[in-house]
Protein backbone atom coordinates (compact mmCIF):
# COMPACT_ATOMS: atom_id res chain seq x y z
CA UNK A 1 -63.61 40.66 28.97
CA UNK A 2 -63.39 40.02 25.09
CA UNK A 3 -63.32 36.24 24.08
CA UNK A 4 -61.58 35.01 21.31
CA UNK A 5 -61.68 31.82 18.59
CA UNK A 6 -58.13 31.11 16.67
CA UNK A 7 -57.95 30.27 13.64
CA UNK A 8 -54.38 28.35 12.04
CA UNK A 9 -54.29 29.40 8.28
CA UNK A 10 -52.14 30.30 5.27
CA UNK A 11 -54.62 32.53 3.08
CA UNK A 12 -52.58 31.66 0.09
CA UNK A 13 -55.15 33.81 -1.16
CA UNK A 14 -57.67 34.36 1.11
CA UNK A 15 -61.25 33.63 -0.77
CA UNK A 16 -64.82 33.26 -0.16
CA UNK A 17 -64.31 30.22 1.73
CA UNK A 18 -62.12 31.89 3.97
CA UNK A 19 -64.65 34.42 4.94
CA UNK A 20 -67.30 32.01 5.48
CA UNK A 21 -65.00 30.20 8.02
CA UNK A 22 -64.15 33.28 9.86
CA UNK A 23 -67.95 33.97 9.84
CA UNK A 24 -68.87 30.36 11.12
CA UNK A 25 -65.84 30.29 13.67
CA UNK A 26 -67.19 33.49 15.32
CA UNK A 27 -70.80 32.21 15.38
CA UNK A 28 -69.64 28.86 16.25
CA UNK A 29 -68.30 29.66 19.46
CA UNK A 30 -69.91 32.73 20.15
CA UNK A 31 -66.59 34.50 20.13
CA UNK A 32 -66.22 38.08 20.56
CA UNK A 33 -63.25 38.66 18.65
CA UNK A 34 -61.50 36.32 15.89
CA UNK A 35 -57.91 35.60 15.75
CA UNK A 36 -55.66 34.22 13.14
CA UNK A 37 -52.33 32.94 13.35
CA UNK A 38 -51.04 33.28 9.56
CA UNK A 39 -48.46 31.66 7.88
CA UNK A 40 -45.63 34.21 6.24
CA UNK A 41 -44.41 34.42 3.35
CA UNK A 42 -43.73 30.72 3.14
CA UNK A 43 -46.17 28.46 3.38
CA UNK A 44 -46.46 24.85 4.80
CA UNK A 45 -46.17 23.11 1.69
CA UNK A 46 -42.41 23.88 1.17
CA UNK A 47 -43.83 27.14 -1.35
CA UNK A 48 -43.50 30.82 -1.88
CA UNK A 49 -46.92 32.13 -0.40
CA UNK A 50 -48.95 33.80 -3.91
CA UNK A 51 -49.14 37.16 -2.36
CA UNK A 52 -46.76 38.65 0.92
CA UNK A 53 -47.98 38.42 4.34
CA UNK A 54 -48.97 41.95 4.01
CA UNK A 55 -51.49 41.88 1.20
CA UNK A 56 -53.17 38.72 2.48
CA UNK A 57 -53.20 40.15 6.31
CA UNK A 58 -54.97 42.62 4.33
CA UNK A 59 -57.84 40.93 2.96
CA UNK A 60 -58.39 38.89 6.15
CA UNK A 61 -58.74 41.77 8.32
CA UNK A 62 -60.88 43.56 5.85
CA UNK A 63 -63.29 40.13 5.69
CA UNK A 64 -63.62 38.53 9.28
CA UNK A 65 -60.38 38.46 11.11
CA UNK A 66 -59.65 40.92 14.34
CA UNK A 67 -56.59 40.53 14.57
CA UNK A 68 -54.11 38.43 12.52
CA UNK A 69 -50.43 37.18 13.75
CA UNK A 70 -47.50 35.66 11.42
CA UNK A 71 -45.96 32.60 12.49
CA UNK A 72 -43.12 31.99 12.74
CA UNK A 73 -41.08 30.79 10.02
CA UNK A 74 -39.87 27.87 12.18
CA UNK A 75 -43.43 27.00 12.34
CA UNK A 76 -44.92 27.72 8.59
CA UNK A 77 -42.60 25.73 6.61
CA UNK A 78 -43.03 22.22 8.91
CA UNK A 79 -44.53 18.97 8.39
CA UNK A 80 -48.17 19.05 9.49
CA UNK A 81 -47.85 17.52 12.61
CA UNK A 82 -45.03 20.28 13.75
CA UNK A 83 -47.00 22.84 11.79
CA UNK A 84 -49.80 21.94 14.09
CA UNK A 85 -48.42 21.77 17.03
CA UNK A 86 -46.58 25.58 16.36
CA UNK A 87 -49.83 26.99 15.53
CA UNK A 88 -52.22 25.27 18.33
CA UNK A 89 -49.16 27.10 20.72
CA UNK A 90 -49.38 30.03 18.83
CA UNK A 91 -53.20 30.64 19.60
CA UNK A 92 -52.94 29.60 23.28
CA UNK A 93 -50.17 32.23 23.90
CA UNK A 94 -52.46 34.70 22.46
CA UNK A 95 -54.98 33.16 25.16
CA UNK A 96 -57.93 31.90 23.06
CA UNK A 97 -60.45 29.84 24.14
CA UNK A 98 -61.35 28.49 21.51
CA UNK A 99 -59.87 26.90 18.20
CA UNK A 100 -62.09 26.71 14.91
CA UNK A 101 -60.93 24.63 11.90
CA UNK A 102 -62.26 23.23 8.61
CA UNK A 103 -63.00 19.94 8.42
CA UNK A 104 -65.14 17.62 6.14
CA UNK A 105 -66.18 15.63 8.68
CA UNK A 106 -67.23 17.52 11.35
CA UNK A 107 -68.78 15.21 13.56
CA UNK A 108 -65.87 13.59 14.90
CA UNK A 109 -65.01 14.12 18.61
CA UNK A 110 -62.31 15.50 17.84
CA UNK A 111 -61.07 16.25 21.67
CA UNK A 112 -61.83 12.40 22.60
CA UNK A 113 -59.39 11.93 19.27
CA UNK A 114 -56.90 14.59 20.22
CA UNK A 115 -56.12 12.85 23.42
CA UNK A 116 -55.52 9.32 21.98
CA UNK A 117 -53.68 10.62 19.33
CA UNK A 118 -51.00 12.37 22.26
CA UNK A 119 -51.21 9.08 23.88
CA UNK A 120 -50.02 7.17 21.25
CA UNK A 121 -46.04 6.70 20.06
CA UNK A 122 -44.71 9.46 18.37
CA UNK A 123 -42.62 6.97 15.77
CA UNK A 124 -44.27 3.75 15.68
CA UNK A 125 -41.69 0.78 15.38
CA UNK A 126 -43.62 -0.54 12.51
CA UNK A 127 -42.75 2.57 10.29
CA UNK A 128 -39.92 1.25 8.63
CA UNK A 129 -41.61 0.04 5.17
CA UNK A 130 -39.08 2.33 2.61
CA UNK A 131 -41.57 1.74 -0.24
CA UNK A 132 -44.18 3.48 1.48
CA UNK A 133 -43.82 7.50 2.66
CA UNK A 134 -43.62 7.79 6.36
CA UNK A 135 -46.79 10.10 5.91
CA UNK A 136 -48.86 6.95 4.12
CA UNK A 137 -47.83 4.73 6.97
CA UNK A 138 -48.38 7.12 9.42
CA UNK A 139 -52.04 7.58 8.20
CA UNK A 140 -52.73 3.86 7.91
CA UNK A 141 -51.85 3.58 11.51
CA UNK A 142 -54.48 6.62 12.40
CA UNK A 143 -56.78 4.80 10.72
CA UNK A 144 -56.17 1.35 11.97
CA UNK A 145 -56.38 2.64 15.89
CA UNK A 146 -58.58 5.48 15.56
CA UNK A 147 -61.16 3.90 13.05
CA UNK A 148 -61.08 7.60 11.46
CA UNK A 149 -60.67 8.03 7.46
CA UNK A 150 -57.97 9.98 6.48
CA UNK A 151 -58.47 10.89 2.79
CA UNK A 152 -58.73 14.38 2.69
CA UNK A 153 -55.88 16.75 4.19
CA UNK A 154 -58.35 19.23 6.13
CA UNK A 155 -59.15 16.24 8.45
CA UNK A 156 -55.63 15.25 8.89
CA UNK A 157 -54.65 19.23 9.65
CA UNK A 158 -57.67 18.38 11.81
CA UNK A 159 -56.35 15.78 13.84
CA UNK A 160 -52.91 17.61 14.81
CA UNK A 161 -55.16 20.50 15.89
CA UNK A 162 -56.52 18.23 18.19
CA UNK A 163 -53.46 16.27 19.52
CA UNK A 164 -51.58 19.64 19.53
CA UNK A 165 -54.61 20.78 21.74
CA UNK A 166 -54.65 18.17 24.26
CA UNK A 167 -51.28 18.25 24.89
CA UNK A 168 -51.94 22.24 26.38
CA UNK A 169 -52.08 22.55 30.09
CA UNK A 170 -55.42 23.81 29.59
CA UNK A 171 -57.17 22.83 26.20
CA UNK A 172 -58.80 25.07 23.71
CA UNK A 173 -62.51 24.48 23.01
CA UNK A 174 -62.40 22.87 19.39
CA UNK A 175 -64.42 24.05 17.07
CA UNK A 176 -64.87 22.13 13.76
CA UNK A 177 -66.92 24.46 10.80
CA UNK A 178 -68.02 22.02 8.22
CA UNK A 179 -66.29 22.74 4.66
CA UNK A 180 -68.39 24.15 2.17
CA UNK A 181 -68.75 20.88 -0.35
CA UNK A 182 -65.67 21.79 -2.74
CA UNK A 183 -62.19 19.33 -2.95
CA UNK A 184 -58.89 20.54 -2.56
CA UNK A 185 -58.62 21.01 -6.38
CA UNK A 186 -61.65 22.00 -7.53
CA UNK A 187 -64.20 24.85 -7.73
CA UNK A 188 -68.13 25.28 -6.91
CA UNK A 189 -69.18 28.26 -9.58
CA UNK A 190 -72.90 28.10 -8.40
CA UNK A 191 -71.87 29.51 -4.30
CA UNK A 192 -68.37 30.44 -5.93
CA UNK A 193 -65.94 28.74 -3.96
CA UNK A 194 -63.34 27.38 -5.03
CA UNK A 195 -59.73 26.17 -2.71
CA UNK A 196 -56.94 28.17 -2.97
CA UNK A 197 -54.75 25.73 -5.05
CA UNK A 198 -57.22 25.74 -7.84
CA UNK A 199 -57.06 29.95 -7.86
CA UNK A 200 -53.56 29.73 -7.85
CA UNK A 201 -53.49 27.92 -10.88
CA UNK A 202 -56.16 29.72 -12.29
CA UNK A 203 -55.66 33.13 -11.38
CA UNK A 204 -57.49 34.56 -14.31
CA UNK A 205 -60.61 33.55 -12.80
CA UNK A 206 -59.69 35.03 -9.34
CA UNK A 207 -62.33 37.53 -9.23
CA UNK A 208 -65.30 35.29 -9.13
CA UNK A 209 -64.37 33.35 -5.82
CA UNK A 210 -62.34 36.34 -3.71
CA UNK A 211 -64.10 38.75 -1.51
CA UNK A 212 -64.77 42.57 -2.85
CA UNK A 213 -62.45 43.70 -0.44
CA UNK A 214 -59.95 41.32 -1.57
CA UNK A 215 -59.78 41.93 -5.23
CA UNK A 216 -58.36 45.20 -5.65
CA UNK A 217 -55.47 43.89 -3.42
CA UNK A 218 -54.65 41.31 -6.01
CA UNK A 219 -54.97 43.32 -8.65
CA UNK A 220 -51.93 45.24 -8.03
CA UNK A 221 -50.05 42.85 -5.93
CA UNK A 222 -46.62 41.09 -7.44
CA UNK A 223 -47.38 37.19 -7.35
CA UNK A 224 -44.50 35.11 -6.40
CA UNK A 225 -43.90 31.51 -7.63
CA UNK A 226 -41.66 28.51 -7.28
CA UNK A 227 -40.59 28.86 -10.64
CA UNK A 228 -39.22 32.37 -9.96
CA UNK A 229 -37.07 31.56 -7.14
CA UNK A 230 -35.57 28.43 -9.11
CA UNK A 231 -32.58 30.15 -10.45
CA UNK A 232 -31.24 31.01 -7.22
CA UNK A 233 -31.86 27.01 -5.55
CA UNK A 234 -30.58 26.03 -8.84
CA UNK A 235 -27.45 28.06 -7.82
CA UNK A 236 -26.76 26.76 -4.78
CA UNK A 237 -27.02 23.27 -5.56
CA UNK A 238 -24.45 23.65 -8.01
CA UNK A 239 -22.11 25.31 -5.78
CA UNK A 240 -22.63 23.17 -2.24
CA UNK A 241 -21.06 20.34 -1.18
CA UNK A 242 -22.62 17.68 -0.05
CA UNK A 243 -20.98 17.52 3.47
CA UNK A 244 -22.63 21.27 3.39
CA UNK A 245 -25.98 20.26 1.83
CA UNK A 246 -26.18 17.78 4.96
CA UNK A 247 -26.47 20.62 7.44
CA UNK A 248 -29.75 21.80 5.62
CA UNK A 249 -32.92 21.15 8.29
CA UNK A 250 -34.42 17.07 7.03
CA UNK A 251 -31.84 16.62 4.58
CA UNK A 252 -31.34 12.91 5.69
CA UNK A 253 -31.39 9.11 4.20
CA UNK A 254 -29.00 10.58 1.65
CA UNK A 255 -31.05 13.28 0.07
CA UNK A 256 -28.13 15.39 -0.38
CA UNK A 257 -26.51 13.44 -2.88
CA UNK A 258 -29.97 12.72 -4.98
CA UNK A 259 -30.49 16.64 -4.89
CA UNK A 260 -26.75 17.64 -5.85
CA UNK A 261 -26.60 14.74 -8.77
CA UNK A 262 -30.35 15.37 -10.35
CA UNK A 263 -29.78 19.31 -9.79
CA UNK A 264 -27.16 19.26 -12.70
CA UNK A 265 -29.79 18.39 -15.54
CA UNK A 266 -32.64 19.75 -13.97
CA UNK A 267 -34.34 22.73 -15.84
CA UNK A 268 -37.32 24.27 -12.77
CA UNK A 269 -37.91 22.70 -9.93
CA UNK A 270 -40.91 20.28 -10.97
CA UNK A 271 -38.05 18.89 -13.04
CA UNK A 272 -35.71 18.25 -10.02
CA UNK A 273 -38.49 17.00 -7.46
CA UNK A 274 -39.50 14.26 -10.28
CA UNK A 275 -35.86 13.07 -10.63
CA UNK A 276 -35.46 13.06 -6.96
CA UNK A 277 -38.63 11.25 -6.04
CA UNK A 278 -38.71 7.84 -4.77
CA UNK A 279 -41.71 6.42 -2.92
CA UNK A 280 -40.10 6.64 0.32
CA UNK A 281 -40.44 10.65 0.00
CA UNK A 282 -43.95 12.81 -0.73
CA UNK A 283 -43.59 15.72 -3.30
CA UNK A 284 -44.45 17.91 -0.08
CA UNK A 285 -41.78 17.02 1.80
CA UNK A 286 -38.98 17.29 -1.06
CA UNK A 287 -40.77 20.43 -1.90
CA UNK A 288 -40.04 21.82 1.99
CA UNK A 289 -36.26 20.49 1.36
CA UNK A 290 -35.68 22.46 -1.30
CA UNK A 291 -37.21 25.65 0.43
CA UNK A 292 -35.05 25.17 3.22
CA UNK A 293 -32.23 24.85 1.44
CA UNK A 294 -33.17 28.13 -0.73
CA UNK A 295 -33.42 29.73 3.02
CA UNK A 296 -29.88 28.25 4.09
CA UNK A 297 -32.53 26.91 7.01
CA UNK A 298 -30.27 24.76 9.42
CA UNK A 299 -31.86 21.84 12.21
CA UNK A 300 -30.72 24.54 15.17
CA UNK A 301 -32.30 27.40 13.98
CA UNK A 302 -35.45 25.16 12.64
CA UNK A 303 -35.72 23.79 16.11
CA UNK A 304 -35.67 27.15 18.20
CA UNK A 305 -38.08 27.96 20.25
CA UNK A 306 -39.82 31.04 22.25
CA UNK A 307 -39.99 33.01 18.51
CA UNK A 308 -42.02 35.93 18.92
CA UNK A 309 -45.49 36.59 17.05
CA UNK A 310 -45.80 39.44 14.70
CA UNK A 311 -48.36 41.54 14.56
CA UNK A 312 -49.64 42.00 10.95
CA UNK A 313 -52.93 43.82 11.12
CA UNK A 314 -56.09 44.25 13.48
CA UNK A 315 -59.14 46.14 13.66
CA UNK A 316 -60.84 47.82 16.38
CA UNK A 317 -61.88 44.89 18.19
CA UNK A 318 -58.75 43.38 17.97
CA UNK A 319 -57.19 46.49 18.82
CA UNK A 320 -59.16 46.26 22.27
CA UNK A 321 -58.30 42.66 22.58
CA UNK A 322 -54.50 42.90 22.22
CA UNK A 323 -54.62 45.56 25.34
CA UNK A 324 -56.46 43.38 26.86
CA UNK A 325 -53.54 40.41 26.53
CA UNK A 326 -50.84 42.40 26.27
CA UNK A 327 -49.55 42.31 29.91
CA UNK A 328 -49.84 38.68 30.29
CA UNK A 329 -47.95 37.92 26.57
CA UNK A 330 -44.97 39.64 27.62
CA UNK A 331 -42.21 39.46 24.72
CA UNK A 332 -45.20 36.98 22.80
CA UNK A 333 -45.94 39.84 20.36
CA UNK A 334 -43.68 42.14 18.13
CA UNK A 335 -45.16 44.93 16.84
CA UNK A 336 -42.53 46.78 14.46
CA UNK A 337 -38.78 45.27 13.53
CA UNK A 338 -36.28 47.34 13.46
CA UNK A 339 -32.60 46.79 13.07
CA UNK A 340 -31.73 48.55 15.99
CA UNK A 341 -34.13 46.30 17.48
CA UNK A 342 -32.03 43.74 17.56
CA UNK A 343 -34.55 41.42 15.50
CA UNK A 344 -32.39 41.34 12.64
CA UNK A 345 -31.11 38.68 14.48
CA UNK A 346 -32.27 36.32 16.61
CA UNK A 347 -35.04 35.61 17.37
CA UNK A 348 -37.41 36.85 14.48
CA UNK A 349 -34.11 36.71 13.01
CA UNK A 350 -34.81 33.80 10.72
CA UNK A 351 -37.81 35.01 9.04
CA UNK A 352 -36.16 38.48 8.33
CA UNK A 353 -33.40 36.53 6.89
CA UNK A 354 -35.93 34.26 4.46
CA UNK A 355 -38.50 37.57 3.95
CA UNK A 356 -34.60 38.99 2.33
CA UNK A 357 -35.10 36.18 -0.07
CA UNK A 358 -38.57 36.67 -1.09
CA UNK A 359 -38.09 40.31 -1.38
CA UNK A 360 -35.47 39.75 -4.74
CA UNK A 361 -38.58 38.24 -6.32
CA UNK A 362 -41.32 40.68 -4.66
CA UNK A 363 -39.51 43.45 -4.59
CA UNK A 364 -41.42 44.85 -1.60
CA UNK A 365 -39.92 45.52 1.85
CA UNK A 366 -41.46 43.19 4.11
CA UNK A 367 -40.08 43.90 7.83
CA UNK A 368 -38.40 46.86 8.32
CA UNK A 369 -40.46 50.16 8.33
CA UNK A 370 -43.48 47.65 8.36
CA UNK A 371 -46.46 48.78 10.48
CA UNK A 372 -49.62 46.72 11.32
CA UNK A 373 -52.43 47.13 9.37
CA UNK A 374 -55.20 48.85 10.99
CA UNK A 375 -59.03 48.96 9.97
CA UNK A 376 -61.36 50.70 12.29
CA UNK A 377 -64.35 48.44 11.18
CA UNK A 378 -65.31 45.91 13.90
């Protein structure tokens, strides 16, 4: 029987860092087989993903990964607690016994953590400070009861790993791989890493921090930005009321007014998130507004649940591993979508429906006709 260590990522691109996490997870825990559980072609953030699902499936499966799944839109484009949650789920359908994650501080007990963080109330009555984002409360309170420091995202993706995890009937082992010493903005030349936010705003230098295998794939790919999907939000802003704006997934507290007003003089979208921040909302979480109203995403379909997994690539090993799960995850995994499948609708519906959207920009077909990648290596 093949074991297997999940990993919850985005790739938005997949670099050297990356590969040394999929090489650490698998030596870590002694796995047999890794798995990832990818974000599409939106990413948690509230952003168009750099390159498509495809391309970055790609370069995982050609660097580490045995098999990588997308999930689900419903789960991708979520705050990080739900984001967490979705993916933790994810992996244990896909029966993994183990979950690896990046962390900069790695010697945190992070199941003892996981547990008190389940045990504690999911909206604190305190939390009602509106000059302060619910997210900065929310981590004051972490750090208050857990005694933890919560300055660096990894370690607060970290944490909702671990309440996600003990929340499972039967728990994951948790595997935390020590980040290579680079912040979430910068770059390391000498081991040449550098985070993916830096190389996506310095994609000129891509080359130096990306795999071999990778390269090529972003050579040729079509890169997809905010700013090139701004026209069409800007569109619908102008032409939705606000008793329609109000159906959009978190479009509370009166957002829908503050986006319809500051959307008339707004000229990109950095524009329109400045005029519509106040300190009661993060730039993240406006960001993710505006994406799901882009998406026409509303709180029913946002809130569905039992959304298949699709299959984006594998290689041999995980080729062996998927027969190996495959009677036990029943309708878990989707292999192909077709629209006489009937996924054109519900339930992978939603992301077909958003992937339609990133495809006027990309110009690619991303579902139907859509095979997983296969590489015989490993």
């Amino acid at each position: 029987m093949l074991n297997a260590v999940g990993v919850i990522a985005e790739y938005n691109p997949f670099h050297n860092g990356h590969r040394y996490q999929l090489a650490e997870a698998r030596r870590l825990s002694g796995a047999d087989v890794t798995v990832v559980a990818m974000s599409g072609n939106y990413v948690q953030r509230g952003e168009p993903a750099l390159f498509d699902k495809w391309i970055r499936a790609q370069a995982a499966v050609a660097n580490g990964a045995d098999l990588v799944v997308e999930l689900p839109l419903s789960t991708a484009v979520q705050p990080a607690d739900r984001f967490s949650q979705g993916g933790v789920q994810a992996l244990a359908a896909l029966q993994c016994q183990a979950l690896a994650f990046g962390t900069e501080q790695p010697d945190l007990d992070y199941a003892d953590l996981g547990r008190q963080i389940a045990d504690l109330p999911a909206h604190p009555a305190g939390f009602v400070d509106y000059s302060q984002t619910y997210a900065t409360q929310l981590n004051t309170f972490y750090q208050e009861t857990l005694h933890v420091t919560l300055d660096d995202p990894n370690v607060i993706l970290a944490l909702g790993y671990a309440s996600a995890n003990a929340q499972l009937a039967q728990p994951l082992a948790l595997i935390p791989v020590p980040r290579v010493a680079v912040a979430h903005d910068a770059v390391q030349t000498r081991q040449q890493f550098a985070s993916a936010s830096w190389l996506r705003d310095h994609p000129a230098a891509m080359a130096d921090f990306v795999p071999a295998a990778a390269w090529p794939l972003y050579q040729t790919a079509q890169c997809s930005r905010w700013a090139d999907f701004w026209p069409y939000l800007h569109y619908r802003l102008l032409t939705m009321s606000p008793v329609e704006l109000r159906e959009i997934y978190q479009m509370t507290e009166g957002l829908e007014y503050r986006f319809i007003q500051q959307n008339r003089q707004a000229a990109s979208l950095t524009d329109l998130l400045k005029r519509v921040k106040t300190k009661r909302f993060t730039y993240s979480r406006l960001s993710r507004v505006a994406l799901y109203t882009l998406l026409a995403l509303h709180t029913d379909a946002m809130t569905q649940v039992a959304v298949p997994l699709r299959i984006l690539g594998f290689t041999s090993a995980g080729q062996r591993y998927l027969k190996q799960i495959r009677k036990a995850s029943g309708d878990t995994l989707l292999t192909r979508v077709n629209a006489q499948s009937g996924a054109d609708t519900a339930p992978y519906g939603l992301t077909v429906q958003a992937d339609r959207v990133y495809t006027l920009v990309n110009g690619t077909e991303q579902n139907f006709g859509r095979a997983p990648i296969r590489r015989e290596k490993g």
